[in-house]
Protein backbone atom coordinates (compact mmCIF):
# COMPACT_ATOMS: atom_id res chain seq x y z
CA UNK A 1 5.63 -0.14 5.92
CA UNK A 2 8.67 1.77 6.76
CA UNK A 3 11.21 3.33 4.26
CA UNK A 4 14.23 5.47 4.86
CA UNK A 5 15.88 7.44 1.80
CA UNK A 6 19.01 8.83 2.19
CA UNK A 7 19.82 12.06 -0.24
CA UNK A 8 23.63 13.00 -1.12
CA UNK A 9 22.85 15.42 -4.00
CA UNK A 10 20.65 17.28 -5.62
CA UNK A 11 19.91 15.19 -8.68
CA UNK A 12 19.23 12.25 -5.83
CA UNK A 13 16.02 14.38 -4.64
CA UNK A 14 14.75 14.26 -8.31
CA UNK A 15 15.61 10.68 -8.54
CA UNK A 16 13.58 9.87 -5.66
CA UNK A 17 10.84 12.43 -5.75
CA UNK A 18 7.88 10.54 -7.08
CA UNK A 19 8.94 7.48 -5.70
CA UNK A 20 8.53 8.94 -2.33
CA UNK A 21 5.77 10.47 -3.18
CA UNK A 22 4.07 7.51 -4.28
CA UNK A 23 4.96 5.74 -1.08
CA UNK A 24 3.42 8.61 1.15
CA UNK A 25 0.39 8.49 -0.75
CA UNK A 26 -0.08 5.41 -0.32
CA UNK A 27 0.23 5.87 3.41
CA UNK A 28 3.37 4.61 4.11
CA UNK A 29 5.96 5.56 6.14
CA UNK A 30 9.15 7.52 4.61
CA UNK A 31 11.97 8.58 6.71
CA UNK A 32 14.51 11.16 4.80
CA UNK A 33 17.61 12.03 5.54
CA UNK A 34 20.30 14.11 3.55
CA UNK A 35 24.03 16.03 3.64
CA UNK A 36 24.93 19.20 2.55
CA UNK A 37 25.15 19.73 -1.00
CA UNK A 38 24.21 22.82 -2.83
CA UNK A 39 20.79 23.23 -2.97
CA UNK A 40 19.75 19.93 -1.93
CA UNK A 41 18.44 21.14 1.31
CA UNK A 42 16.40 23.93 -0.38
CA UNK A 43 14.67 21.37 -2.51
CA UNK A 44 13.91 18.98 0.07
CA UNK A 45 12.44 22.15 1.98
CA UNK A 46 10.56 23.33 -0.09
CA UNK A 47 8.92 20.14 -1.52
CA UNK A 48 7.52 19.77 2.17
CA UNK A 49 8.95 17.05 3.75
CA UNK A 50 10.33 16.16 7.00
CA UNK A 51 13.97 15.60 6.91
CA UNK A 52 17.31 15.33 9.01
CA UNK A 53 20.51 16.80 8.00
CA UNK A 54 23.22 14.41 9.02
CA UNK A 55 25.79 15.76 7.30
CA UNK A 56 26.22 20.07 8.03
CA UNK A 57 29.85 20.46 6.74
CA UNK A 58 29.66 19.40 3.36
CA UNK A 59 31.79 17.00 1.09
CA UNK A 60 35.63 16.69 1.59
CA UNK A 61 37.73 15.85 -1.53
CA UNK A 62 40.93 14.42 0.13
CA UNK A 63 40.89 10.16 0.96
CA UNK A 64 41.37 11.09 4.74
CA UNK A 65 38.69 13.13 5.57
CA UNK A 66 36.29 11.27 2.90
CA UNK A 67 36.69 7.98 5.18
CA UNK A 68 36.29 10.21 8.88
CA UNK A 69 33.18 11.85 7.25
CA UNK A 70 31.96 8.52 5.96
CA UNK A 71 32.26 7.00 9.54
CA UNK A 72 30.73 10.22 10.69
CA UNK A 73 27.68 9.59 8.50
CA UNK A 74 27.62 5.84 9.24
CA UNK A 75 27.39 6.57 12.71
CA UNK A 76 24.61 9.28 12.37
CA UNK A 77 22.34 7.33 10.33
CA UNK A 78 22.17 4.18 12.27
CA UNK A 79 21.31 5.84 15.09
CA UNK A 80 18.58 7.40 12.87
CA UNK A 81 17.81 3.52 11.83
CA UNK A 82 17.45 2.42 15.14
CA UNK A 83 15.20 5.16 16.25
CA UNK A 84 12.85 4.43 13.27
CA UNK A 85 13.35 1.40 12.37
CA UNK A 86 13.20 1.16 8.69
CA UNK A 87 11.82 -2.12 6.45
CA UNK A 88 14.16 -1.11 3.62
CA UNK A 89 16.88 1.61 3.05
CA UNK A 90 17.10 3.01 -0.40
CA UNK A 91 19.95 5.71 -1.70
CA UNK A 92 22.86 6.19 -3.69
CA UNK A 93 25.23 6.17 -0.46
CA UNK A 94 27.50 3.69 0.76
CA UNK A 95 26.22 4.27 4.31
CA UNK A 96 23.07 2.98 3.33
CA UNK A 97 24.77 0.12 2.58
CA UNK A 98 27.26 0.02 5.46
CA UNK A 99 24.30 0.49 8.37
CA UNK A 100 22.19 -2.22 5.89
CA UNK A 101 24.54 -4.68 6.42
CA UNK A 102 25.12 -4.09 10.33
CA UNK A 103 21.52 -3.99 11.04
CA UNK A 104 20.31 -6.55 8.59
CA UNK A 105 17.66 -4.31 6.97
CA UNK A 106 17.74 -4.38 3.15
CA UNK A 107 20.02 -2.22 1.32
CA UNK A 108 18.89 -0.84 -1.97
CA UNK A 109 21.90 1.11 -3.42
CA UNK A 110 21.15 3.26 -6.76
CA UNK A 111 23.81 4.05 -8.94
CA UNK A 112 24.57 4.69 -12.75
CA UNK A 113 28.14 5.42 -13.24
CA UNK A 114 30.03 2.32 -14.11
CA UNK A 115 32.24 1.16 -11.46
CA UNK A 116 35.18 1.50 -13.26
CA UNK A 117 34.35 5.17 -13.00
CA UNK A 118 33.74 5.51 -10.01
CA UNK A 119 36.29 3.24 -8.05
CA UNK A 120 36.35 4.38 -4.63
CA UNK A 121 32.60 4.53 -4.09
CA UNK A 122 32.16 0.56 -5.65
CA UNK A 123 34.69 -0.55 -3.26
CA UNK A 124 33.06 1.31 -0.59
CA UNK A 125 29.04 0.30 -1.26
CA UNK A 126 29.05 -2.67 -3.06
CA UNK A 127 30.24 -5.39 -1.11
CA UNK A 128 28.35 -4.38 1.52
CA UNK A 129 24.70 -3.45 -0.46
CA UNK A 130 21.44 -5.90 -0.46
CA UNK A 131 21.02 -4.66 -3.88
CA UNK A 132 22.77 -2.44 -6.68
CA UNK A 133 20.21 -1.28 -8.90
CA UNK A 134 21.25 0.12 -12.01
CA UNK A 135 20.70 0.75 -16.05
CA UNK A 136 21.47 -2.66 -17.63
CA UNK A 137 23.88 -0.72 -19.69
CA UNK A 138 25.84 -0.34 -16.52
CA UNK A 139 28.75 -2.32 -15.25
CA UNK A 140 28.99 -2.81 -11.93
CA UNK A 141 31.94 -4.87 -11.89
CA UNK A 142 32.47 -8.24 -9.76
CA UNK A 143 29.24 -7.50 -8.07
CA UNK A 144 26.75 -8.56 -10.42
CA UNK A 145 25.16 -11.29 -8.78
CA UNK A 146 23.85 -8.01 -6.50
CA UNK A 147 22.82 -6.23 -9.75
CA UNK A 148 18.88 -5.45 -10.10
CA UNK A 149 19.16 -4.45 -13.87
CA UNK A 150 16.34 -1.88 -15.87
CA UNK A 151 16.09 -0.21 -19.27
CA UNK A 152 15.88 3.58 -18.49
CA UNK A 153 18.16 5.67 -16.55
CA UNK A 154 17.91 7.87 -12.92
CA UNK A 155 16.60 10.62 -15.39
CA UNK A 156 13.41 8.97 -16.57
CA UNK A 157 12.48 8.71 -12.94
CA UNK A 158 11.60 12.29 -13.12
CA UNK A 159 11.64 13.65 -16.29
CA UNK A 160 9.45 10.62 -18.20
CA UNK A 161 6.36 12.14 -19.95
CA UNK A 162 4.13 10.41 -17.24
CA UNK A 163 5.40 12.63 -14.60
CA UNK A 164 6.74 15.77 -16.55
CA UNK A 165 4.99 17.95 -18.83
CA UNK A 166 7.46 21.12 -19.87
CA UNK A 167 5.91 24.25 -19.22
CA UNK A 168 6.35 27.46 -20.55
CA UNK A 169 4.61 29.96 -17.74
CA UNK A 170 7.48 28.62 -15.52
CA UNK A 171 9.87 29.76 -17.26
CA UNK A 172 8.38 33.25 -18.13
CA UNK A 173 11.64 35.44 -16.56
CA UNK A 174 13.45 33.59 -19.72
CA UNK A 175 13.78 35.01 -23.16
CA UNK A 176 11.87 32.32 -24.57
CA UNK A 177 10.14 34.04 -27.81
CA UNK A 178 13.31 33.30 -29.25
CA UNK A 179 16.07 30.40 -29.20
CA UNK A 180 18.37 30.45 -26.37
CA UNK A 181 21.25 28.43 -25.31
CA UNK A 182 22.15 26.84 -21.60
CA UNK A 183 25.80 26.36 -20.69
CA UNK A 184 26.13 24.14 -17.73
CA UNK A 185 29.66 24.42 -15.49
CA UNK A 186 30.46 21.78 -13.30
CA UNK A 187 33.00 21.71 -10.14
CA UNK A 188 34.81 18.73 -11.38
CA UNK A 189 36.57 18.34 -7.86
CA UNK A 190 34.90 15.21 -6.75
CA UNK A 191 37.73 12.68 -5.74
CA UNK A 192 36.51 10.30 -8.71
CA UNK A 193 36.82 13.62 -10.96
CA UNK A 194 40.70 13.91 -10.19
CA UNK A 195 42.59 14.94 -13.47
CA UNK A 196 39.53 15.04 -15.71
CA UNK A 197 38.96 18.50 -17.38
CA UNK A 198 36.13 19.99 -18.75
CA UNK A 199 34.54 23.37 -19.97
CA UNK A 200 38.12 25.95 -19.57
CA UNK A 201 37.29 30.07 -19.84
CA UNK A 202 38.83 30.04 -23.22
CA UNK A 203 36.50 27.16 -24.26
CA UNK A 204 33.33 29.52 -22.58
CA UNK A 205 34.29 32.64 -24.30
CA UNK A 206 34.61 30.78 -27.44
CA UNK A 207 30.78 28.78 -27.29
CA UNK A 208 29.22 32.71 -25.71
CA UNK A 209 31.13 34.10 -29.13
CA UNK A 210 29.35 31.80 -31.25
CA UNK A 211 26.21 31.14 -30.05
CA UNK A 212 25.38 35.66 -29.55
CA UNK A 213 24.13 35.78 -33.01
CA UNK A 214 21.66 32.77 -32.82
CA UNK A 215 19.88 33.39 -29.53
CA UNK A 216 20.21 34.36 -25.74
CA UNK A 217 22.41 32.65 -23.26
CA UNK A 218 22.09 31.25 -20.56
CA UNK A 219 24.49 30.11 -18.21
CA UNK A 220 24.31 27.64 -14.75
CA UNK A 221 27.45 27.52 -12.99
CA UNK A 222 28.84 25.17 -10.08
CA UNK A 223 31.45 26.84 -9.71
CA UNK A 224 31.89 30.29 -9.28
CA UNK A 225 31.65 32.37 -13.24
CA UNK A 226 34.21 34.83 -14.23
CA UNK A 227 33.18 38.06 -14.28
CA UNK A 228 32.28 38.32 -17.94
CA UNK A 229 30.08 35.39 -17.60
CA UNK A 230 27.78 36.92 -14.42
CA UNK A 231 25.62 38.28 -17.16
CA UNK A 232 24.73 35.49 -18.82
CA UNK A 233 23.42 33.34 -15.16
CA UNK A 234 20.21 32.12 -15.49
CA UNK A 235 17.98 33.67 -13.04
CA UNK A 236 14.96 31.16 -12.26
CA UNK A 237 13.90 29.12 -9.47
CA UNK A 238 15.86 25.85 -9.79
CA UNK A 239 12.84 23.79 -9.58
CA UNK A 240 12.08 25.01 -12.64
CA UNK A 241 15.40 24.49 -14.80
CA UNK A 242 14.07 21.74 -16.08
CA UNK A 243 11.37 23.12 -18.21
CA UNK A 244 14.31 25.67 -19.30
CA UNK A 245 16.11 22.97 -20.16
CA UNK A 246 12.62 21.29 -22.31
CA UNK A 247 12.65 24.52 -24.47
CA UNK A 248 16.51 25.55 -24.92
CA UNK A 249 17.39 24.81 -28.73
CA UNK A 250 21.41 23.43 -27.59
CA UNK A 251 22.18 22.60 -23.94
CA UNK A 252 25.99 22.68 -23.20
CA UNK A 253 28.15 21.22 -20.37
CA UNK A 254 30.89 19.46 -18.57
CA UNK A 255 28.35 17.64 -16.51
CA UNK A 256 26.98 14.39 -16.74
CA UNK A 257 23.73 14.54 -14.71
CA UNK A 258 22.28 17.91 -16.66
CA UNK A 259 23.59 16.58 -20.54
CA UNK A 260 20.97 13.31 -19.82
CA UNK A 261 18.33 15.62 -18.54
CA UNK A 262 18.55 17.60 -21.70
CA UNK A 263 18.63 14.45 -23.60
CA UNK A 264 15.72 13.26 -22.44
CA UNK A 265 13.69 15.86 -23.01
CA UNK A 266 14.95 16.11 -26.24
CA UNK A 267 16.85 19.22 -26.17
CA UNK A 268 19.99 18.60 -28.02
CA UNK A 269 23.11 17.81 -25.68
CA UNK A 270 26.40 18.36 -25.98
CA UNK A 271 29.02 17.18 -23.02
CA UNK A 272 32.57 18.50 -23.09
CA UNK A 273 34.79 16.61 -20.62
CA UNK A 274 37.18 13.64 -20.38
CA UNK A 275 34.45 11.16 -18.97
CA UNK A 276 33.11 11.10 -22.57
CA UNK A 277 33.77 6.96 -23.73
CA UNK A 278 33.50 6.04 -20.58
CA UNK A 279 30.13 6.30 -18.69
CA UNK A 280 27.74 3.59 -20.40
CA UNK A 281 23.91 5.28 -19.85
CA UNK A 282 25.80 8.13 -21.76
CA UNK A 283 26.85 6.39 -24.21
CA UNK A 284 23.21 4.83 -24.62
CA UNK A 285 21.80 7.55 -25.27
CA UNK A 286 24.60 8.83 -27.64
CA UNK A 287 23.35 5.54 -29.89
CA UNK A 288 19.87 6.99 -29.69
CA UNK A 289 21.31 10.01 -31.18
CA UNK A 290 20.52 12.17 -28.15
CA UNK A 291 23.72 13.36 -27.22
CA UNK A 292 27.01 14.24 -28.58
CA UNK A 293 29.92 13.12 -26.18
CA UNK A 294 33.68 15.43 -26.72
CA UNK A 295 36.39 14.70 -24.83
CA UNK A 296 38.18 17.92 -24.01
CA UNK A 297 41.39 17.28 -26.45
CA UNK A 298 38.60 17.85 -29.43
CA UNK A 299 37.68 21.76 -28.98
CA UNK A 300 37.33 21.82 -33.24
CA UNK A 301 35.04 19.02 -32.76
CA UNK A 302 32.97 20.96 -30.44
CA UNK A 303 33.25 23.76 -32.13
CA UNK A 304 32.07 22.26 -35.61
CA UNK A 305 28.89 20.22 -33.89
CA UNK A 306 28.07 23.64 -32.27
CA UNK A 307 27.82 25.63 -35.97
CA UNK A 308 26.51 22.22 -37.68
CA UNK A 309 23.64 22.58 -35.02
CA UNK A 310 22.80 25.84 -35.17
CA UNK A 311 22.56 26.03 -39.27
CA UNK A 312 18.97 24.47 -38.22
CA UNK A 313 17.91 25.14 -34.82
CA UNK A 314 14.28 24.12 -35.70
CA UNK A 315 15.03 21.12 -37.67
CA UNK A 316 17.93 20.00 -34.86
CA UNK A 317 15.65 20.05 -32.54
CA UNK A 318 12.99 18.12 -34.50
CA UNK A 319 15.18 15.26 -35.24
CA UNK A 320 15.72 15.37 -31.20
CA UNK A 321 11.70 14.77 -30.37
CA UNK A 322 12.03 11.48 -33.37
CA UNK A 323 15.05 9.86 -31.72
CA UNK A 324 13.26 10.72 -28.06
CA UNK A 325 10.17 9.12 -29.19
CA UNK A 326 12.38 5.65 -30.36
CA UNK A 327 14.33 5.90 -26.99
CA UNK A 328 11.17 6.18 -24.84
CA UNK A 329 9.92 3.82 -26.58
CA UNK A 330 12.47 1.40 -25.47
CA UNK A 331 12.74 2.46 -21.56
CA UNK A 332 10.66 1.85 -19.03
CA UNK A 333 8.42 4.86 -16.34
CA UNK A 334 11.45 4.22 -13.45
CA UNK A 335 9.94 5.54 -10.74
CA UNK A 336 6.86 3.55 -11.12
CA UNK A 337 9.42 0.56 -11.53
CA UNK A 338 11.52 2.00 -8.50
CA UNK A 339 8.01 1.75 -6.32
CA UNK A 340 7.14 -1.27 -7.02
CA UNK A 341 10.35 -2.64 -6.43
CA UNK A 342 10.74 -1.20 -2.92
CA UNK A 343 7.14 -2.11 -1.49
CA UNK A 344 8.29 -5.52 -2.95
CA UNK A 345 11.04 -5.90 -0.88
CA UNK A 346 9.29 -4.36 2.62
CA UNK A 347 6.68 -7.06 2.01
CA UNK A 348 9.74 -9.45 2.23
């Protein structure tokens, strides 16, 4: 069978990984295309696999050029489509969705941000998708009849004990003999992240202030750092940030993506920004006790989970690994779901 996956971002070629994986081991056909976005191209690279770059210039932020470089896209991958001639399509894209629709191959569309959260992008995929698969905590507004539903989120298709072990040796350039701290900085200049704040310098200054006399930090921007901050970025291969991310004793961070991966593999996780209360596989794992959401008009609350954490680094990160275990234990291996659900739908 033939499968195209088309990959907007770099958490989208973690989300994907195995499942492709699985699919070319099992001798099938996988077609992958992708846009410029930080380091996406680097992973997909480097992994090995054949891919197309459809998209050169990068994102635009402004309505206008959003909808020319959507059409742009469109355009570029159903060409692609009718050159290879796909079974299913499979992404977190509206194009996907867009060229599924005009060609009348099956559109899988991945997504877990709730639709009211992402407005612009619903209104642009959905109507037009095969399929919206998402957490069942996930709302996906009016277009639920579309809605293929699963307990887990895009995380556990990657970072689920069956497919990740953390490992030490790969993170040997780290300061690891003793506890150490990762501060994560996102962009926050997405369209849907318009008048949302997040992690300010003050607010940096402040967490590098406290957490010096615990344990090394480590910082991973995506935008550029301040100069007093340069010391402090973490220098390791970003395949590997994961397994930093396994070992840190408090992950940090105005993004949403990172603050589940740390959840997940039971590091605790602490998001800053004004998202918090709004994003439901967040707040999921918030019940589970694996996160701590703080919206960014609550710096003393910060502040005090920060010190309350770091009275017992050890135990902290113990209760962590129990409330992991009773998530887990809950969820379900995604991207052994995420297989099987594709090669269902290319066997019609």
């Amino acid at each position: 069978m033939r499968f195209l996956f088309y990959l907007g971002h770099p958490a989208h070629f973690h989300l994907f990984r195995i499942v492709i994986g699985n699919l070319k081991s099992a001798g099938h056909e996988v077609t992958i295309l992708i846009k410029k976005k930080d380091i996406l191209e680097d992973l997909v690279r480097r992994q090995g696999w054949a891919y197309t770059n459809i998209n050169r210039e990068g994102r635009a932020d402004n309505k206008l050029a959003i909808a020319w470089k959507l059409l742009k896209r469109d355009w570029e991958l159903y060409k692609m489509v009718r050159k290879v001639k796909p079974h299913v399509m499979a992404g977190t894209s509206a194009e996907i969705a867009h060229v599924g629709k005009l060609t009348g191959i099956p559109s899988f569309v991945f997504n877990e941000d709730d639709a009211e959260v992402v407005p612009l992008f619903a209104k642009l995929a959905y109507p037009f998708a095969t399929h919206i698969v998402a957490p069942d905590s996930c709302g996906v507004g009016r277009w639920i009849k579309k809605k293929i539903a699963y307990s887990g989120y895009h995380e556990l298709a990657y970072l689920h004990p069956a497919h990740f072990t953390p490992d030490r040796h790969r993170i040997v350039k780290l300061e690891t003999d003793k506890p150490y701290f990762i501060l994560r900085f996102a962009s926050l200049t997405a369209h849907h992240d318009a008048g949302r704040g997040g992690i300010t310098r003050d607010i940096a200054a402040k967490l590098v202030d406290m957490l010096t006399p615990f344990g090394q930090i480590y910082i991973t921007s995506e935008r550029p750092l301040e100069p007093e901050f340069e010391p402090y970025r973490i220098q390791i291969d970003p395949l590997d940030i994961h397994h930093a991310l396994a070992f840190a004793s408090i992950y940090i961070g105005d993004s949403q993506t990172m603050a589940a991966e740390a959840a997940v593999l039971g590091t605790p996780s602490i998001r800053f920004n004004d998202f918090v209360g709004e994003i439901s596989y967040l707040r999921d794992l918030e019940k589970y006790g694996l996160s701590y959401g703080i919206r960014t008009n609550e710096a003393g609350k910060l502040f005090d989970t920060v010190v309350a954490l770091t009275k017992d680094l050890a135990g902290s990160k113990k209760m962590m690994h129990v409330n992991l275990d009773r998530m887990l234990s809950d969820k379900i291996d995604c991207a052994a779901y995420f297989t099987e659900l594709l090669l269902a739908a290319s066997n019609g």
